[in-house]
C-alpha atoms as a PDB file:
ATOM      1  CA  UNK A   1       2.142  10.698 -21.108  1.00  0.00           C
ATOM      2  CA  UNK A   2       3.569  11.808 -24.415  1.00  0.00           C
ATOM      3  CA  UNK A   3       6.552  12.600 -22.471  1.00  0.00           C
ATOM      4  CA  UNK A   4       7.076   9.768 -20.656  1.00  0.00           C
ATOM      5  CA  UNK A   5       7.132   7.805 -24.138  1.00  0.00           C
ATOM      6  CA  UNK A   6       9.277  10.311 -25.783  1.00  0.00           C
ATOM      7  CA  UNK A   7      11.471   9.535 -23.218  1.00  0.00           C
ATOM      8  CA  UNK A   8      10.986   5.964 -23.218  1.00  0.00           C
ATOM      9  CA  UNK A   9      11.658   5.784 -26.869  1.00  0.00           C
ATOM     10  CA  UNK A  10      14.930   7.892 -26.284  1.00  0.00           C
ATOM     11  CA  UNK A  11      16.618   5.487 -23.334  1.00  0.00           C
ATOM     12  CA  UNK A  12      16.077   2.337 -25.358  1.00  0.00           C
ATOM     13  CA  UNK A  13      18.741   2.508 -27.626  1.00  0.00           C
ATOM     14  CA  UNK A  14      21.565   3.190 -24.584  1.00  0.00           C
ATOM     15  CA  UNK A  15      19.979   1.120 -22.056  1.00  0.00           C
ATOM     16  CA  UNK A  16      22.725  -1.956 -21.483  1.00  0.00           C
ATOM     17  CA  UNK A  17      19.756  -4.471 -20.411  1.00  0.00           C
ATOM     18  CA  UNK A  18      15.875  -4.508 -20.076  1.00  0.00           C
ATOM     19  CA  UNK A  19      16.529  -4.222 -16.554  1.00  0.00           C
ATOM     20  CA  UNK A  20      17.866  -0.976 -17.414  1.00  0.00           C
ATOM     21  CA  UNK A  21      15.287   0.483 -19.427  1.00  0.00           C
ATOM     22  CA  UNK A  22      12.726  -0.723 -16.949  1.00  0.00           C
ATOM     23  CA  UNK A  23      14.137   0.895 -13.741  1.00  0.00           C
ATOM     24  CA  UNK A  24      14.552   4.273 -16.176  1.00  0.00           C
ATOM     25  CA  UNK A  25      10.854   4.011 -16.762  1.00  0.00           C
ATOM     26  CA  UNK A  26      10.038   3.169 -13.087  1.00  0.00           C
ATOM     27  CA  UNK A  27      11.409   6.585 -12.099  1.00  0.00           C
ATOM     28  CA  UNK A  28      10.153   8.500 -14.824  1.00  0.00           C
ATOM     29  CA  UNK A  29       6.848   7.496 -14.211  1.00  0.00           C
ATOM     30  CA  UNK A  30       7.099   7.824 -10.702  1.00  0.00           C
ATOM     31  CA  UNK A  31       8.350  11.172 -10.728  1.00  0.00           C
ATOM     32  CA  UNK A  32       5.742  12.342 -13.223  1.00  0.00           C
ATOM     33  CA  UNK A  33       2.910  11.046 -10.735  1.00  0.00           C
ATOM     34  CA  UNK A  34       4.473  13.083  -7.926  1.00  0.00           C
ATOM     35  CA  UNK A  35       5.005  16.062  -9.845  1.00  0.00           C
ATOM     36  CA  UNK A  36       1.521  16.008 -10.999  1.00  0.00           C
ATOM     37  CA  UNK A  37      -0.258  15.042  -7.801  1.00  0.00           C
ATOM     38  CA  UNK A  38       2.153  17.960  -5.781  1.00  0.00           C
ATOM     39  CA  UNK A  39       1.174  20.384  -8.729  1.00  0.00           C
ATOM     40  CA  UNK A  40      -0.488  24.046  -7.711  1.00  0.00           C
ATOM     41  CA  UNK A  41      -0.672  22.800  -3.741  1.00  0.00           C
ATOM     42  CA  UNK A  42      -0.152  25.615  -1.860  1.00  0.00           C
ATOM     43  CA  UNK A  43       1.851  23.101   0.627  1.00  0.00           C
ATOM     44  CA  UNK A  44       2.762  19.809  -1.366  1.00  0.00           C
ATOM     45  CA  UNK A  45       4.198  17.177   0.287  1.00  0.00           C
ATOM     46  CA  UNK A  46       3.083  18.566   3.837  1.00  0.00           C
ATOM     47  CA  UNK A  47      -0.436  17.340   3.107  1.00  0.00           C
ATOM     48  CA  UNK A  48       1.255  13.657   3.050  1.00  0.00           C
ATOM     49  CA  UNK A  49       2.586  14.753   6.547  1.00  0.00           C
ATOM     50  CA  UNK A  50      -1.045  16.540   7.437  1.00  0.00           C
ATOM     51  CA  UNK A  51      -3.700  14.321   6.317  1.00  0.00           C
ATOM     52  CA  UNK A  52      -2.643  10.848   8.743  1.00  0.00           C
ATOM     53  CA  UNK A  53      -2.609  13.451  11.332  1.00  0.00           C
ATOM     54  CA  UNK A  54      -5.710  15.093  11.073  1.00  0.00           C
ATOM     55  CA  UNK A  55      -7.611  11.522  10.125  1.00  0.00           C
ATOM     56  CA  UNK A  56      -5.385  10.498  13.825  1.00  0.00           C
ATOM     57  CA  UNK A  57      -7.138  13.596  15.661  1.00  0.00           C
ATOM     58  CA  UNK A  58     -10.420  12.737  14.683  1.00  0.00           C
ATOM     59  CA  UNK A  59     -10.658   9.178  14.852  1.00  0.00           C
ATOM     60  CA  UNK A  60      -8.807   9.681  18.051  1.00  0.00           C
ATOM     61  CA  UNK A  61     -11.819  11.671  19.781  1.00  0.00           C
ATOM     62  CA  UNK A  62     -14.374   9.900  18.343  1.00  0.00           C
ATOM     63  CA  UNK A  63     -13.037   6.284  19.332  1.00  0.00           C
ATOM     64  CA  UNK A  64     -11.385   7.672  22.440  1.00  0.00           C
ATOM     65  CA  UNK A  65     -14.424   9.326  24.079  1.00  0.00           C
ATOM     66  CA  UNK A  66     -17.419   7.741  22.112  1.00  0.00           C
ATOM     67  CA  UNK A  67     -16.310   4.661  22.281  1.00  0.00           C
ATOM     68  CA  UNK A  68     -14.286   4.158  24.492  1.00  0.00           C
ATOM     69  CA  UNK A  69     -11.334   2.870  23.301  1.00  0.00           C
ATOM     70  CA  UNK A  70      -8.819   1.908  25.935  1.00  0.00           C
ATOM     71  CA  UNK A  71      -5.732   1.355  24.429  1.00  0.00           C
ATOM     72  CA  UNK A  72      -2.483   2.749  25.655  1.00  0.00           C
ATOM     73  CA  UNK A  73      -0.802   5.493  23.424  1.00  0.00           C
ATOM     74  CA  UNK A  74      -3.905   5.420  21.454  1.00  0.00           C
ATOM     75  CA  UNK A  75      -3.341   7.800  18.910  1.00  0.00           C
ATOM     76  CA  UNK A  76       0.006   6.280  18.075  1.00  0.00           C
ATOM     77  CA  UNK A  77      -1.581   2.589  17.632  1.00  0.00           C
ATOM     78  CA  UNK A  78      -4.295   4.242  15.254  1.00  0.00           C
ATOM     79  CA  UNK A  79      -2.045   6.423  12.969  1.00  0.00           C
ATOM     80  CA  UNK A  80       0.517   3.351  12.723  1.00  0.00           C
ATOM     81  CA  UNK A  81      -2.653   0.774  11.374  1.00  0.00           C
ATOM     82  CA  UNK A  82      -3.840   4.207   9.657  1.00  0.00           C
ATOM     83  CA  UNK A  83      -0.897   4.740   7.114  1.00  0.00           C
ATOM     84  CA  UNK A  84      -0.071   0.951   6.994  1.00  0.00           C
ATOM     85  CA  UNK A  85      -3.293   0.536   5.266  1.00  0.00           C
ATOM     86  CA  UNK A  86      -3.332   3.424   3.518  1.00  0.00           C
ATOM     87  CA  UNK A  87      -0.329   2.019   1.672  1.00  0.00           C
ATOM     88  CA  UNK A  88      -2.466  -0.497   0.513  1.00  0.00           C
ATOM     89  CA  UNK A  89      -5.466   0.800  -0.278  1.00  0.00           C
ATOM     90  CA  UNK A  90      -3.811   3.798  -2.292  1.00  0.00           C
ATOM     91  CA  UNK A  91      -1.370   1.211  -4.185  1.00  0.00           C
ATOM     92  CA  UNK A  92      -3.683  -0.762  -5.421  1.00  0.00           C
ATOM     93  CA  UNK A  93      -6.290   1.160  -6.316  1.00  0.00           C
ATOM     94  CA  UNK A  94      -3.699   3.200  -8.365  1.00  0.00           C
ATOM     95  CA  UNK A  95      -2.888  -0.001  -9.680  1.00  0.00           C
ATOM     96  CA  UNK A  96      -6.181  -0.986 -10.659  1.00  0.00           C
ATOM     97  CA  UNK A  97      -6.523   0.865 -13.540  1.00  0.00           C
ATOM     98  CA  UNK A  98      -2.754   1.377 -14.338  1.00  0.00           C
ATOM     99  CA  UNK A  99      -3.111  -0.940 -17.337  1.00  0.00           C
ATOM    100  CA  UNK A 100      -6.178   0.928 -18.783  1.00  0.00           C
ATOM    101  CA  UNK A 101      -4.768   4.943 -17.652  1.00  0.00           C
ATOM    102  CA  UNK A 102      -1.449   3.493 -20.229  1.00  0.00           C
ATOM    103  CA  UNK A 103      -3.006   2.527 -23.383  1.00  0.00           C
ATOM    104  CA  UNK A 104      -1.774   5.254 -25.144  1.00  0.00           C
ATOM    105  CA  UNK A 105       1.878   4.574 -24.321  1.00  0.00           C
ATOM    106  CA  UNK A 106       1.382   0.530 -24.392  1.00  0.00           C
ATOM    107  CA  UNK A 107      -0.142   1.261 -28.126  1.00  0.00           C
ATOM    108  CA  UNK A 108       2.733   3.456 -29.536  1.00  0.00           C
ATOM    109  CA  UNK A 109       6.265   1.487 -27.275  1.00  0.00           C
ATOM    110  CA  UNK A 110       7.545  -1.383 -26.617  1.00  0.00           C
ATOM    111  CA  UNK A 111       7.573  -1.791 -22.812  1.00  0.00           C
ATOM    112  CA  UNK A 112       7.426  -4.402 -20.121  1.00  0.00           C
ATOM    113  CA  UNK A 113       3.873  -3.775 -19.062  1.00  0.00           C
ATOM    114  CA  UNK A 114       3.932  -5.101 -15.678  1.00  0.00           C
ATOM    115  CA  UNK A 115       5.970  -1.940 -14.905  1.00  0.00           C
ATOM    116  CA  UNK A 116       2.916   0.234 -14.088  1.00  0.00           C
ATOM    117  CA  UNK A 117       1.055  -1.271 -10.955  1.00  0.00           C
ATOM    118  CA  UNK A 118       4.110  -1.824  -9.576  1.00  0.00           C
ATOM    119  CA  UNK A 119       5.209   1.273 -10.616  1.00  0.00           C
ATOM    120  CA  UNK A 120       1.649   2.673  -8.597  1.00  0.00           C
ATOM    121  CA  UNK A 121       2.908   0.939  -6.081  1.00  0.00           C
ATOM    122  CA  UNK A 122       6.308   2.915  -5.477  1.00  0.00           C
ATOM    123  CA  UNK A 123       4.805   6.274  -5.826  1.00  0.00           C
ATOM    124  CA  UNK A 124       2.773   4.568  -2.946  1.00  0.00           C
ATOM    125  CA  UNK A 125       6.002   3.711  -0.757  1.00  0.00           C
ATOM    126  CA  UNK A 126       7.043   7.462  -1.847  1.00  0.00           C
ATOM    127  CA  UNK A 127       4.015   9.075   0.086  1.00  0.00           C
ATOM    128  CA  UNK A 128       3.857   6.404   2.706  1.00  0.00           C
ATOM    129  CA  UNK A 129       7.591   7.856   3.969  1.00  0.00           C
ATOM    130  CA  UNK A 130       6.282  10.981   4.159  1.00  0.00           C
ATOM    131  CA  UNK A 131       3.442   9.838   6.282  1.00  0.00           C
ATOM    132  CA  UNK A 132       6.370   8.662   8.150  1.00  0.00           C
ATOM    133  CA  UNK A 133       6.900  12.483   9.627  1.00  0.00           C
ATOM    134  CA  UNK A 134       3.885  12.267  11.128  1.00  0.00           C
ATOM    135  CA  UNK A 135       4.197   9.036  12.791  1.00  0.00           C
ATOM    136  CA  UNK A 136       7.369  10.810  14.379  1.00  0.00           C
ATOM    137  CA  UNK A 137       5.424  13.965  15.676  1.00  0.00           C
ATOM    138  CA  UNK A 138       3.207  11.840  17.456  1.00  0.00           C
ATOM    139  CA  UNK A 139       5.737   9.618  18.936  1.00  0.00           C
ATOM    140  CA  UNK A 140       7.442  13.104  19.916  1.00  0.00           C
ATOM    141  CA  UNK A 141       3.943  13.994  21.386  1.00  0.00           C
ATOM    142  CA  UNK A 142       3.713  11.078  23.506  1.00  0.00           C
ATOM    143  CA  UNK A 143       7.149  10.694  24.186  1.00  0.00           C
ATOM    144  CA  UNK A 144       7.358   7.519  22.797  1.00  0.00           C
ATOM    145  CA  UNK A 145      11.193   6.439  22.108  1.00  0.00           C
ATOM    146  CA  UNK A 146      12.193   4.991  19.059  1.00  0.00           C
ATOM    147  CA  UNK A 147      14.338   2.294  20.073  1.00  0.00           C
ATOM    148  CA  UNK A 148      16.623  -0.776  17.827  1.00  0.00           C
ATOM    149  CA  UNK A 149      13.201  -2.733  16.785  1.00  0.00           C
ATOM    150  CA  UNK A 150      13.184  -0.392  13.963  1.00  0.00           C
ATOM    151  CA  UNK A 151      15.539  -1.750  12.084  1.00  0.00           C
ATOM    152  CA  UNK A 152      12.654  -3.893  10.981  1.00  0.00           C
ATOM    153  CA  UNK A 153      11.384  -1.361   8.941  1.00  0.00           C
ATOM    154  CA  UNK A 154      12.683  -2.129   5.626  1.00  0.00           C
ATOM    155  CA  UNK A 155      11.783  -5.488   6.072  1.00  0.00           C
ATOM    156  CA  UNK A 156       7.990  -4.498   6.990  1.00  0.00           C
ATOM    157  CA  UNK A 157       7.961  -2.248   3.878  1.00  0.00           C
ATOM    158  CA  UNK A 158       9.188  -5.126   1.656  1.00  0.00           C
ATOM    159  CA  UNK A 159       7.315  -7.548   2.066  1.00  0.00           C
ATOM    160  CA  UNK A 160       4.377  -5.307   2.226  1.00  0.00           C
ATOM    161  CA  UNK A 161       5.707  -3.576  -1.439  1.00  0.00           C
ATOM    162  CA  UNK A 162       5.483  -7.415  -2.797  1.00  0.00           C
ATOM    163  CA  UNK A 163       2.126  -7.689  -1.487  1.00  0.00           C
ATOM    164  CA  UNK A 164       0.684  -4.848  -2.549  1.00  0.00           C
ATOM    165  CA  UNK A 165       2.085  -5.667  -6.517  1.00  0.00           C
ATOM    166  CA  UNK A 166       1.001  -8.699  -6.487  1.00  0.00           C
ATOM    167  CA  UNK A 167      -2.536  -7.849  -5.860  1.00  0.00           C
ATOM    168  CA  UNK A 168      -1.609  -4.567  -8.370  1.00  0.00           C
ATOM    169  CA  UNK A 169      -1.174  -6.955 -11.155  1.00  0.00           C
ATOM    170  CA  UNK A 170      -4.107  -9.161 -10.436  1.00  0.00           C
ATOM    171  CA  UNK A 171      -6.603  -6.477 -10.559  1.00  0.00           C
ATOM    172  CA  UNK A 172      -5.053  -3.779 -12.785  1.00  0.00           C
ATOM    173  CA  UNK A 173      -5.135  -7.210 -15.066  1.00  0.00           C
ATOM    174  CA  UNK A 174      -8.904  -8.064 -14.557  1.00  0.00           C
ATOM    175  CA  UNK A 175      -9.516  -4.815 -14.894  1.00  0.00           C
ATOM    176  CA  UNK A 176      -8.868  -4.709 -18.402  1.00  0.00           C
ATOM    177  CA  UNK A 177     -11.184  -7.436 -18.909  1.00  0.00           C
ATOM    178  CA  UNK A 178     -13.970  -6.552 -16.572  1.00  0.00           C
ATOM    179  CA  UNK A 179     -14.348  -2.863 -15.756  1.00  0.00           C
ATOM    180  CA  UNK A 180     -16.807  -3.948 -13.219  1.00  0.00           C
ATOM    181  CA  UNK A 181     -13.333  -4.814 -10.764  1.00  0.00           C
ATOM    182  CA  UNK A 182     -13.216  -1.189 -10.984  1.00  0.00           C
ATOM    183  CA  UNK A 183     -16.276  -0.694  -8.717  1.00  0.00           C
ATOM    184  CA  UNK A 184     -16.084  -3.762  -6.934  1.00  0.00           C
ATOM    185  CA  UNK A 185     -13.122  -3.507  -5.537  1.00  0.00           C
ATOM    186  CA  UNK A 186     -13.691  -0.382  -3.592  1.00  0.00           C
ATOM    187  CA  UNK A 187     -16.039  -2.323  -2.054  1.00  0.00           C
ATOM    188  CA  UNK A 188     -13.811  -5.067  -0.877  1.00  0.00           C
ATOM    189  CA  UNK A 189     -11.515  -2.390   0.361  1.00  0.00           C
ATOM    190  CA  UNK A 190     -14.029  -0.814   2.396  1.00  0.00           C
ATOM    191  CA  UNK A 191     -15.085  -4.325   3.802  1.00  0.00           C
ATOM    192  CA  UNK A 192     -11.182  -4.974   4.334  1.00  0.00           C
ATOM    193  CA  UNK A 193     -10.761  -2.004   6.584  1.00  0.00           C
ATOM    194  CA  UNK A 194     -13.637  -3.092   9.065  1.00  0.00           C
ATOM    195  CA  UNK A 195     -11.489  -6.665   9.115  1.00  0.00           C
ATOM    196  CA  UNK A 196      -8.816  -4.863   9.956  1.00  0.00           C
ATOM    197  CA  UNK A 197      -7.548  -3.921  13.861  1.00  0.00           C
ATOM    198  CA  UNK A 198      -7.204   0.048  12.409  1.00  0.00           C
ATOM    199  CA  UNK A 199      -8.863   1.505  15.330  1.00  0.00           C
ATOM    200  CA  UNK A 200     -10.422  -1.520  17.195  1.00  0.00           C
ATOM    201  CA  UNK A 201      -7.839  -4.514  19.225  1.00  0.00           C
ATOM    202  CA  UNK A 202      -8.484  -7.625  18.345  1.00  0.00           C
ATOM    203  CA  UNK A 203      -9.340  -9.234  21.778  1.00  0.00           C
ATOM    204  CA  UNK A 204     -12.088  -6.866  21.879  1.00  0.00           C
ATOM    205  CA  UNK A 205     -13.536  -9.807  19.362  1.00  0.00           C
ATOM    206  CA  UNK A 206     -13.167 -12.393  21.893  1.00  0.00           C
ATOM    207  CA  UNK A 207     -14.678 -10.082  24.620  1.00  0.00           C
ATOM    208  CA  UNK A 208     -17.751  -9.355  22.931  1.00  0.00           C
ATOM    209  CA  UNK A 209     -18.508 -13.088  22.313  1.00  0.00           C
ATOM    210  CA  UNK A 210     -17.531 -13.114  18.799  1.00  0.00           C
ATOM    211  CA  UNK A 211     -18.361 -16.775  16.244  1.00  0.00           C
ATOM    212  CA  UNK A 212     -14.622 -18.847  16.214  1.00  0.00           C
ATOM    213  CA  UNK A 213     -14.639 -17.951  12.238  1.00  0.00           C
ATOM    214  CA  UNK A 214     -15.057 -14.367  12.696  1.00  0.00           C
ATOM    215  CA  UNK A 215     -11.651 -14.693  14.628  1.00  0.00           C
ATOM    216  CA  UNK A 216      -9.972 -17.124  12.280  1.00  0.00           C
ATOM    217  CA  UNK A 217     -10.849 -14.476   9.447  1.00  0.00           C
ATOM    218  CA  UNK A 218      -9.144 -11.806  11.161  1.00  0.00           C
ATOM    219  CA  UNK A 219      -6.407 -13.677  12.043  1.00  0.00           C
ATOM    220  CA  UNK A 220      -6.114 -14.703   8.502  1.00  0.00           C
ATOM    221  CA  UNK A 221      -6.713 -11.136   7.038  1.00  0.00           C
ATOM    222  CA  UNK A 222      -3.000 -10.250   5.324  1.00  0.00           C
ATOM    223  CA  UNK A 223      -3.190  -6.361   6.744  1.00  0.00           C
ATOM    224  CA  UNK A 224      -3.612  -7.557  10.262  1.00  0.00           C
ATOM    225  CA  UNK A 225      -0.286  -8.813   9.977  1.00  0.00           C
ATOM    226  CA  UNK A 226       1.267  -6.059   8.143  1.00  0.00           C
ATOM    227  CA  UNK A 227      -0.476  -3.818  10.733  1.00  0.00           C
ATOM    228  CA  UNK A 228       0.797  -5.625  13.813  1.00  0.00           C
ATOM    229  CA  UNK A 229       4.434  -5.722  12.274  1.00  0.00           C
ATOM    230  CA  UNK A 230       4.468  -1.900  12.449  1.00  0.00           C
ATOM    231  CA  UNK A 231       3.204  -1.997  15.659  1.00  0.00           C
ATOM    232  CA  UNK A 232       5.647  -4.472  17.026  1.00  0.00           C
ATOM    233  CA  UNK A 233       8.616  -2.538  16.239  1.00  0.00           C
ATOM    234  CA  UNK A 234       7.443   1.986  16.556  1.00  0.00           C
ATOM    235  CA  UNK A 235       4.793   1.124  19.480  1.00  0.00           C
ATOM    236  CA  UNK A 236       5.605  -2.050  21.543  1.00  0.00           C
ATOM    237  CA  UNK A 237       9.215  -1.490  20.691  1.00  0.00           C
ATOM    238  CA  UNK A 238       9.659  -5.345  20.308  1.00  0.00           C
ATOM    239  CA  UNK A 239      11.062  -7.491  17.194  1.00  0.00           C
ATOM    240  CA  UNK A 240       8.082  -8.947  15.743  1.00  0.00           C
ATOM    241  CA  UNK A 241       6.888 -12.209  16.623  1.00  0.00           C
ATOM    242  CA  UNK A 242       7.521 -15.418  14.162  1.00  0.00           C
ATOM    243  CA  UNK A 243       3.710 -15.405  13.577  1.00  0.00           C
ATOM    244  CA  UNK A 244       3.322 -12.250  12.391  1.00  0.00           C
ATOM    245  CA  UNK A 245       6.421 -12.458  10.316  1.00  0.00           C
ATOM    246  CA  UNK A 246       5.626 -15.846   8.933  1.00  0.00           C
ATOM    247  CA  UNK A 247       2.215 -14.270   8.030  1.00  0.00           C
ATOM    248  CA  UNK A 248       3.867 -11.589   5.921  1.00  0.00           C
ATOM    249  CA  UNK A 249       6.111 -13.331   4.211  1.00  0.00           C
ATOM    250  CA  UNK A 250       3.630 -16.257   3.280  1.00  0.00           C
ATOM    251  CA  UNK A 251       1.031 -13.574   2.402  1.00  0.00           C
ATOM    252  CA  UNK A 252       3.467 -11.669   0.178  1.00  0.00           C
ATOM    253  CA  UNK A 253       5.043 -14.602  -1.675  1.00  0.00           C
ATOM    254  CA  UNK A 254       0.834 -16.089  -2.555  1.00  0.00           C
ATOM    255  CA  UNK A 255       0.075 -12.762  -4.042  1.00  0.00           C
ATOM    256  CA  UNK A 256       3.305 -12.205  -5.868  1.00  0.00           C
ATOM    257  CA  UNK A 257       2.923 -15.578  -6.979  1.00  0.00           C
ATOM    258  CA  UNK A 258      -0.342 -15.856  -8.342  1.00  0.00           C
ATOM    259  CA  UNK A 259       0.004 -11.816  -9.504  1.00  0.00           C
ATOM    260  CA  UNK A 260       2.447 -12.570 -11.730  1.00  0.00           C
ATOM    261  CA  UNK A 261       0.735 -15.815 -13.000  1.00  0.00           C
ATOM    262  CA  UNK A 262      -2.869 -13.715 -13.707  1.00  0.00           C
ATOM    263  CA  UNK A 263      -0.185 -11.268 -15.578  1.00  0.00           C
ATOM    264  CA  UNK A 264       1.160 -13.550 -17.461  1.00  0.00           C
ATOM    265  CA  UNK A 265      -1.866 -15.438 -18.792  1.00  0.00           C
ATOM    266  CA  UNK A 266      -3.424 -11.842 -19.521  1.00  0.00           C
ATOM    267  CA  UNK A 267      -1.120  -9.778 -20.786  1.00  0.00           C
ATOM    268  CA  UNK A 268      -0.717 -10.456 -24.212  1.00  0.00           C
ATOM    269  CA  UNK A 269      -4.510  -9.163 -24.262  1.00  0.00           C
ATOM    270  CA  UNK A 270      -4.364  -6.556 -22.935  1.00  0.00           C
ATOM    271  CA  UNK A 271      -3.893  -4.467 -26.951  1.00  0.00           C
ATOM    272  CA  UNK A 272      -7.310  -5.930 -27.710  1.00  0.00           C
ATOM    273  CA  UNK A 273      -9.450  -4.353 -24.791  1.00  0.00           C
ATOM    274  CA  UNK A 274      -7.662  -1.026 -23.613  1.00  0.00           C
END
């Protein structure tokens, strides 16, 4: 950390605008993170690569064979809802105490402070491209061809980037306040990935005679349309639907939106508690 604001302190003075001297930040910090998570691993960045693969294998036998899951290319459909939210749950929970993990550089320079959630959040993207290899292996597996629908990627991973700040900044900002966010929030997230079509399909809800709000919950949950998006375009090789997209885009504009509002309100607090 005393690095990063050495450095911090050093880029001010030629930085042209505080655009600048953010985006220098942005990839300091993000390249300390990676350096330090990477550090002493015998293989590095292959464990981004090996992990979604080995969670695939098992989750693939158990909901395969258990129970039954009958779902063409199988595998494929679980990794691709695996790493999607993965992306979120890692991103934000880095977020969540990005705010609190910086006092000592927030006490000693001057620096936009909504820089580190969002900054959590790119180191996030970073490994989530990785996980990307494996999504290819088992594609190449299954012979599964890549085909133009792709293109869409950028697209998925921007929205999904704003989405995930925006809830950064909300919690990384309660945080501060209320440590108890801390805790409760793995919670939500582990509440959030049973709401989410990960390994199940969603007309298995209708099937097994499940309420009407059960439905509308899931159809409302944010991830299940970040989920399907990836989906759409490496599995069903189609462009996704306007109800899926609409979904993202509304869903990552809200939390942006009222991110950046909790930020704003809070942020000038933030000396007194961390």
């Amino acid at each position: 950390m005393a690095e990063t604001a050495t450095a911090s302190a050093d880029i001010q003075p030629f930085a042209k605008t505080e655009l600048e001297k953010n985006r220098f930040i942005l990839k300091q910090l993000v390249t300390k993170d990676f350096k330090r998570k990477y550090r002493r691993s015998v293989l590095g960045i292959a464990w981004s690569v090996l992990n979604p693969l080995m969670m695939m294998i098992v989750m693939s036998v158990v909901f395969s064979f258990v129970f039954r899951a009958d779902i063409e290319n199988y595998p494929l459909y679980l990794i691709l809802g695996n790493i999607t939210f993965s992306f979120m749950s890692e991103s934000t929970s880095q977020a969540l105490m990005s705010f609190i993990d910086a006092a000592p550089l927030l006490k000693k320079v001057r620096v936009s402070r909504f820089v580190f959630p969002v900054q959590k959040v790119l180191f996030a993207l970073v490994n989530f491209t990785f996980s990307l290899v494996a999504v290819a292996l088992v594609m190449l597996w299954f012979r599964v061809v890549p085909t133009w629908h792709i293109i869409w990627l950028p697209v998925c991973l921007f929205l999904l980037v704003l989405f995930c700040s925006g809830i950064g900044l909300i919690v990384g900002s309660l945080a501060v306040f209320f440590r108890d966010v801390v805790h409760l929030w793995s919670v939500i997230l582990t509440a959030w990935t049973y709401l989410t079509p990960i390994f199940w399909v969603p007309t298995q809800l209708a099937a097994n005679g499940a309420p009407t709000w059960v439905m509308s919950i899931v159809g409302l949950n944010p991830m299940y349309g970040f989920v399907t998006f990836m989906r759409d375009i490496f599995l069903w090789n189609q462009n996704p639907s306007m109800q899926t997209l609409g979904l993202c885009v509304f869903w990552a504009v809200i939390m942006l939106g009222i991110g950046i509002l909790v930020f704003r309100k809070t942020q000038h607090k933030f000396i007194l508690y961390i």
